[in-house]
C-alpha atoms as a PDB file:
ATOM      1  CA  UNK A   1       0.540  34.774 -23.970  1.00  0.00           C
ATOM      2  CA  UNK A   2      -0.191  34.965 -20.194  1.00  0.00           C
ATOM      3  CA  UNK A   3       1.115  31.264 -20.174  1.00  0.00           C
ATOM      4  CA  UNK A   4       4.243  32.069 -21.822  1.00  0.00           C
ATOM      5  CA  UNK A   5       4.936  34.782 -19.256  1.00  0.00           C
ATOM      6  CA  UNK A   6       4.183  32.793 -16.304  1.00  0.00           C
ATOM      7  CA  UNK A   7       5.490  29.487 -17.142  1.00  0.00           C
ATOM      8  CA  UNK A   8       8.260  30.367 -19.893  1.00  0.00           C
ATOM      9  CA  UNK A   9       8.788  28.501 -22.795  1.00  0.00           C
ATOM     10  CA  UNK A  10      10.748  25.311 -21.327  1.00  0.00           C
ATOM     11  CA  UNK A  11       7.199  24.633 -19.234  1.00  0.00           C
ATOM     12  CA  UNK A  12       4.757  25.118 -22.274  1.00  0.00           C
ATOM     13  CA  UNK A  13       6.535  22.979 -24.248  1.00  0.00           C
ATOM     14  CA  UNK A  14       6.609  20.332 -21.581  1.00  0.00           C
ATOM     15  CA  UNK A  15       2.830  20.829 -21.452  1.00  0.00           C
ATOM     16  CA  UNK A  16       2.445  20.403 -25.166  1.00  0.00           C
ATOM     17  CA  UNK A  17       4.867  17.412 -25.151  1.00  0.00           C
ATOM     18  CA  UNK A  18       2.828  15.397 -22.815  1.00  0.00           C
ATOM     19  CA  UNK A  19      -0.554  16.488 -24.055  1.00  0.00           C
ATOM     20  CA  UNK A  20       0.262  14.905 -27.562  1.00  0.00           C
ATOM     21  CA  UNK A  21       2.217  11.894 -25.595  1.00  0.00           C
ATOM     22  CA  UNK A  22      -1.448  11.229 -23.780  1.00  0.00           C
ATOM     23  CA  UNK A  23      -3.097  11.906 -27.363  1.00  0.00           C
ATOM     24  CA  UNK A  24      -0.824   9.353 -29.104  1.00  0.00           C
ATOM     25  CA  UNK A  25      -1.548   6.836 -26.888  1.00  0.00           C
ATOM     26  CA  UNK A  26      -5.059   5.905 -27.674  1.00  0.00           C
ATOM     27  CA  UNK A  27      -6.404   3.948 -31.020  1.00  0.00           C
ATOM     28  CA  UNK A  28      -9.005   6.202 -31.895  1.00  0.00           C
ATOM     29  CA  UNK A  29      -9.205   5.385 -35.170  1.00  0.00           C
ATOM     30  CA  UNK A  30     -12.317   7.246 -37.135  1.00  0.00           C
ATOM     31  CA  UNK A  31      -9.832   9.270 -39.344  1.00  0.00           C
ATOM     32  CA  UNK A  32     -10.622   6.112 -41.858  1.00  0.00           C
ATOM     33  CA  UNK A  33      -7.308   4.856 -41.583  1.00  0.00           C
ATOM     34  CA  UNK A  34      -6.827   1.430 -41.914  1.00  0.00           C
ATOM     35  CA  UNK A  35      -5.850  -0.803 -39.463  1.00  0.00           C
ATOM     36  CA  UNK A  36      -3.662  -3.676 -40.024  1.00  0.00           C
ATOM     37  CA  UNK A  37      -1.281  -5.869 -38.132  1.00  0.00           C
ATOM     38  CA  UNK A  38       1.429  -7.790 -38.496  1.00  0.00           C
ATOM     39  CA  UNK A  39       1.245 -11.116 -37.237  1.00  0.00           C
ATOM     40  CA  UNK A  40      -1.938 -13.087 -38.142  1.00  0.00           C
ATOM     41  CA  UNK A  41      -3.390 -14.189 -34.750  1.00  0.00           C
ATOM     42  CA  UNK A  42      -3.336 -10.284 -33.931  1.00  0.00           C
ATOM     43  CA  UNK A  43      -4.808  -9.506 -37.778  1.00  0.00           C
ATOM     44  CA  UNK A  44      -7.844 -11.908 -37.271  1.00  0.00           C
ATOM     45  CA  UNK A  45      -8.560 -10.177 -33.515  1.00  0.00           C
ATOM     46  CA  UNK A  46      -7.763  -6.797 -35.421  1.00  0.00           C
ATOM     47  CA  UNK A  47      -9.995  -7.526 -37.366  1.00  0.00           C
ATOM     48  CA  UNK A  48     -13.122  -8.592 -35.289  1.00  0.00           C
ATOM     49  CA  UNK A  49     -12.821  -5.853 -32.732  1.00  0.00           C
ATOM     50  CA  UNK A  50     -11.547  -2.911 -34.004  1.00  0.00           C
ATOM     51  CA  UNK A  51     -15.306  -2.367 -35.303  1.00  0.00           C
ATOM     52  CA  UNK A  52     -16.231  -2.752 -31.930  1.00  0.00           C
ATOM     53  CA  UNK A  53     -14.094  -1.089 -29.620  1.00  0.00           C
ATOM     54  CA  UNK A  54     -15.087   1.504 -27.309  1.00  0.00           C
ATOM     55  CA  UNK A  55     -12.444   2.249 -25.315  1.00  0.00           C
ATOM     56  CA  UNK A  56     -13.058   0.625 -22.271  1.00  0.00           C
ATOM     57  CA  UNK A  57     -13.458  -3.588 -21.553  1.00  0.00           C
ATOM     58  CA  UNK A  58     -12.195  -6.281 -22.692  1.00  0.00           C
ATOM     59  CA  UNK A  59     -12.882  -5.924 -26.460  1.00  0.00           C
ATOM     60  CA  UNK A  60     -10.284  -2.664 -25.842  1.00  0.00           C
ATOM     61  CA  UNK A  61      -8.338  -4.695 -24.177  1.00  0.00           C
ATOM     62  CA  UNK A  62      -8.241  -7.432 -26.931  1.00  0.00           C
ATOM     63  CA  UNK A  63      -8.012  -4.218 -30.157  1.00  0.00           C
ATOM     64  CA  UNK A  64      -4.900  -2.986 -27.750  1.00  0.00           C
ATOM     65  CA  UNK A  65      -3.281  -6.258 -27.922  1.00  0.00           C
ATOM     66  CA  UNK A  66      -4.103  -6.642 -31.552  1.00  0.00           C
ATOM     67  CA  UNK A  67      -2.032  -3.135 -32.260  1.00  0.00           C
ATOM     68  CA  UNK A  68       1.025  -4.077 -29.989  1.00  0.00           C
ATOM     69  CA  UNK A  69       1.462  -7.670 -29.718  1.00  0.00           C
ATOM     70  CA  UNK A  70       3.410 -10.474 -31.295  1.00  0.00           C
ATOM     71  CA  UNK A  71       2.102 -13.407 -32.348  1.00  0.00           C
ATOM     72  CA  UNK A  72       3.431 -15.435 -29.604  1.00  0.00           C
ATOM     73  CA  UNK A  73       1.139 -12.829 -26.979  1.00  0.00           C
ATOM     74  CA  UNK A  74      -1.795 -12.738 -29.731  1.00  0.00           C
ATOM     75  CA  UNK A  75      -1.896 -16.451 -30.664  1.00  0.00           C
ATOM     76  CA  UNK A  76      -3.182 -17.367 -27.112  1.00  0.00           C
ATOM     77  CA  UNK A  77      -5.520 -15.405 -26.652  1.00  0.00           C
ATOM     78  CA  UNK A  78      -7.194 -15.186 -30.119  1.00  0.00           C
ATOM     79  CA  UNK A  79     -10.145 -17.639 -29.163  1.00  0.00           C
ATOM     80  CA  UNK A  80     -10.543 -15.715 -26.027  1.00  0.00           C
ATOM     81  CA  UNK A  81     -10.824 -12.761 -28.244  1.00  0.00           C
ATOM     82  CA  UNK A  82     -12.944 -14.117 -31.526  1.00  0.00           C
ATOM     83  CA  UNK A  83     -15.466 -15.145 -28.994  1.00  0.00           C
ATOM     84  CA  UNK A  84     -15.380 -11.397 -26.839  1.00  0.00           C
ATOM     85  CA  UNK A  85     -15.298  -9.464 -30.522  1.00  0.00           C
ATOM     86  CA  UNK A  86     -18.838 -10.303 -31.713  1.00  0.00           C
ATOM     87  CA  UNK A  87     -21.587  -7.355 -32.397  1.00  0.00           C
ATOM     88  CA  UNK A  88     -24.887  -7.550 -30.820  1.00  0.00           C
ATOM     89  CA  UNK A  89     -27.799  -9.255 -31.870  1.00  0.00           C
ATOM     90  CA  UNK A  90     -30.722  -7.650 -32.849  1.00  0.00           C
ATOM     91  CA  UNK A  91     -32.444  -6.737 -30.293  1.00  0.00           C
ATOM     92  CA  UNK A  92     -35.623  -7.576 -31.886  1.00  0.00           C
ATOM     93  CA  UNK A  93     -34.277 -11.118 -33.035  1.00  0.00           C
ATOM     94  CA  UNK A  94     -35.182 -13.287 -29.935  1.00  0.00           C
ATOM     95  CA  UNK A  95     -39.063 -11.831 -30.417  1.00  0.00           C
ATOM     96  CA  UNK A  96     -41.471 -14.397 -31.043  1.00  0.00           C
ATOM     97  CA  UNK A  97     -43.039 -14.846 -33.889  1.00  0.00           C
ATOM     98  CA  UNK A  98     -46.257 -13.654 -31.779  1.00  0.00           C
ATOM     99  CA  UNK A  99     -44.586 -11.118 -30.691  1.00  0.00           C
ATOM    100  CA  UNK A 100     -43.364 -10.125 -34.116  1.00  0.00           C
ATOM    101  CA  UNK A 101     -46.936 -10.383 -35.513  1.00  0.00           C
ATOM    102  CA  UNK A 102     -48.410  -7.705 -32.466  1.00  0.00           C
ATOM    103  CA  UNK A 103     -45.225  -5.558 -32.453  1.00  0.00           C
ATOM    104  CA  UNK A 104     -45.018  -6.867 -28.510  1.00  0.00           C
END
């Protein structure tokens, strides 16, 4: 209410505008919607890095140009991308098989 008095209602909506303009903008996307895209260079790097996306580097970069590219931007880059979009190893799977054995 305080807001309302001090601002008026032309400010707070502003406010509210560009707080759901800066919540639109990212692809958080753990609502378990499904993603899919358009062209299929951007489907196949869809598909490898939205799993792996955290919001920041280049596998963000590569989900972001999954979601808004064409296929002429996507197609380019899609080896570039296949190759950034893979999970981890196992961290245990370069162990030796002595070191598997003593648990060291």
């Amino acid at each position: 209410m305080i807001l309302f008095r001090s601002f008026g209602a032309p400010v707070l909506a502003s406010m509210l505008g560009a707080a759901c303009a800066i919540s639109a903008c990212s692809h958080d996307h753990d609502d378990g919607e499904t993603h899919t895209a358009s062209y299929p260079s951007c489907s196949a790097i869809l598909e490898a890095c939205h799993p792996l996306d955290e919001g920041t580097g280049p596998i963000h970069d590569c989900h972001d140009l999954s979601h808004d590219g064409t296929e002429e931007m996507c197609a380019p880059r899609k080896a570039e991308c296949l190759t950034v979009c893979v999970p981890k190893a196992d961290a245990g799977a370069d162990a030796t098989p002595r070191d598997a054995a003593s648990g060291g």
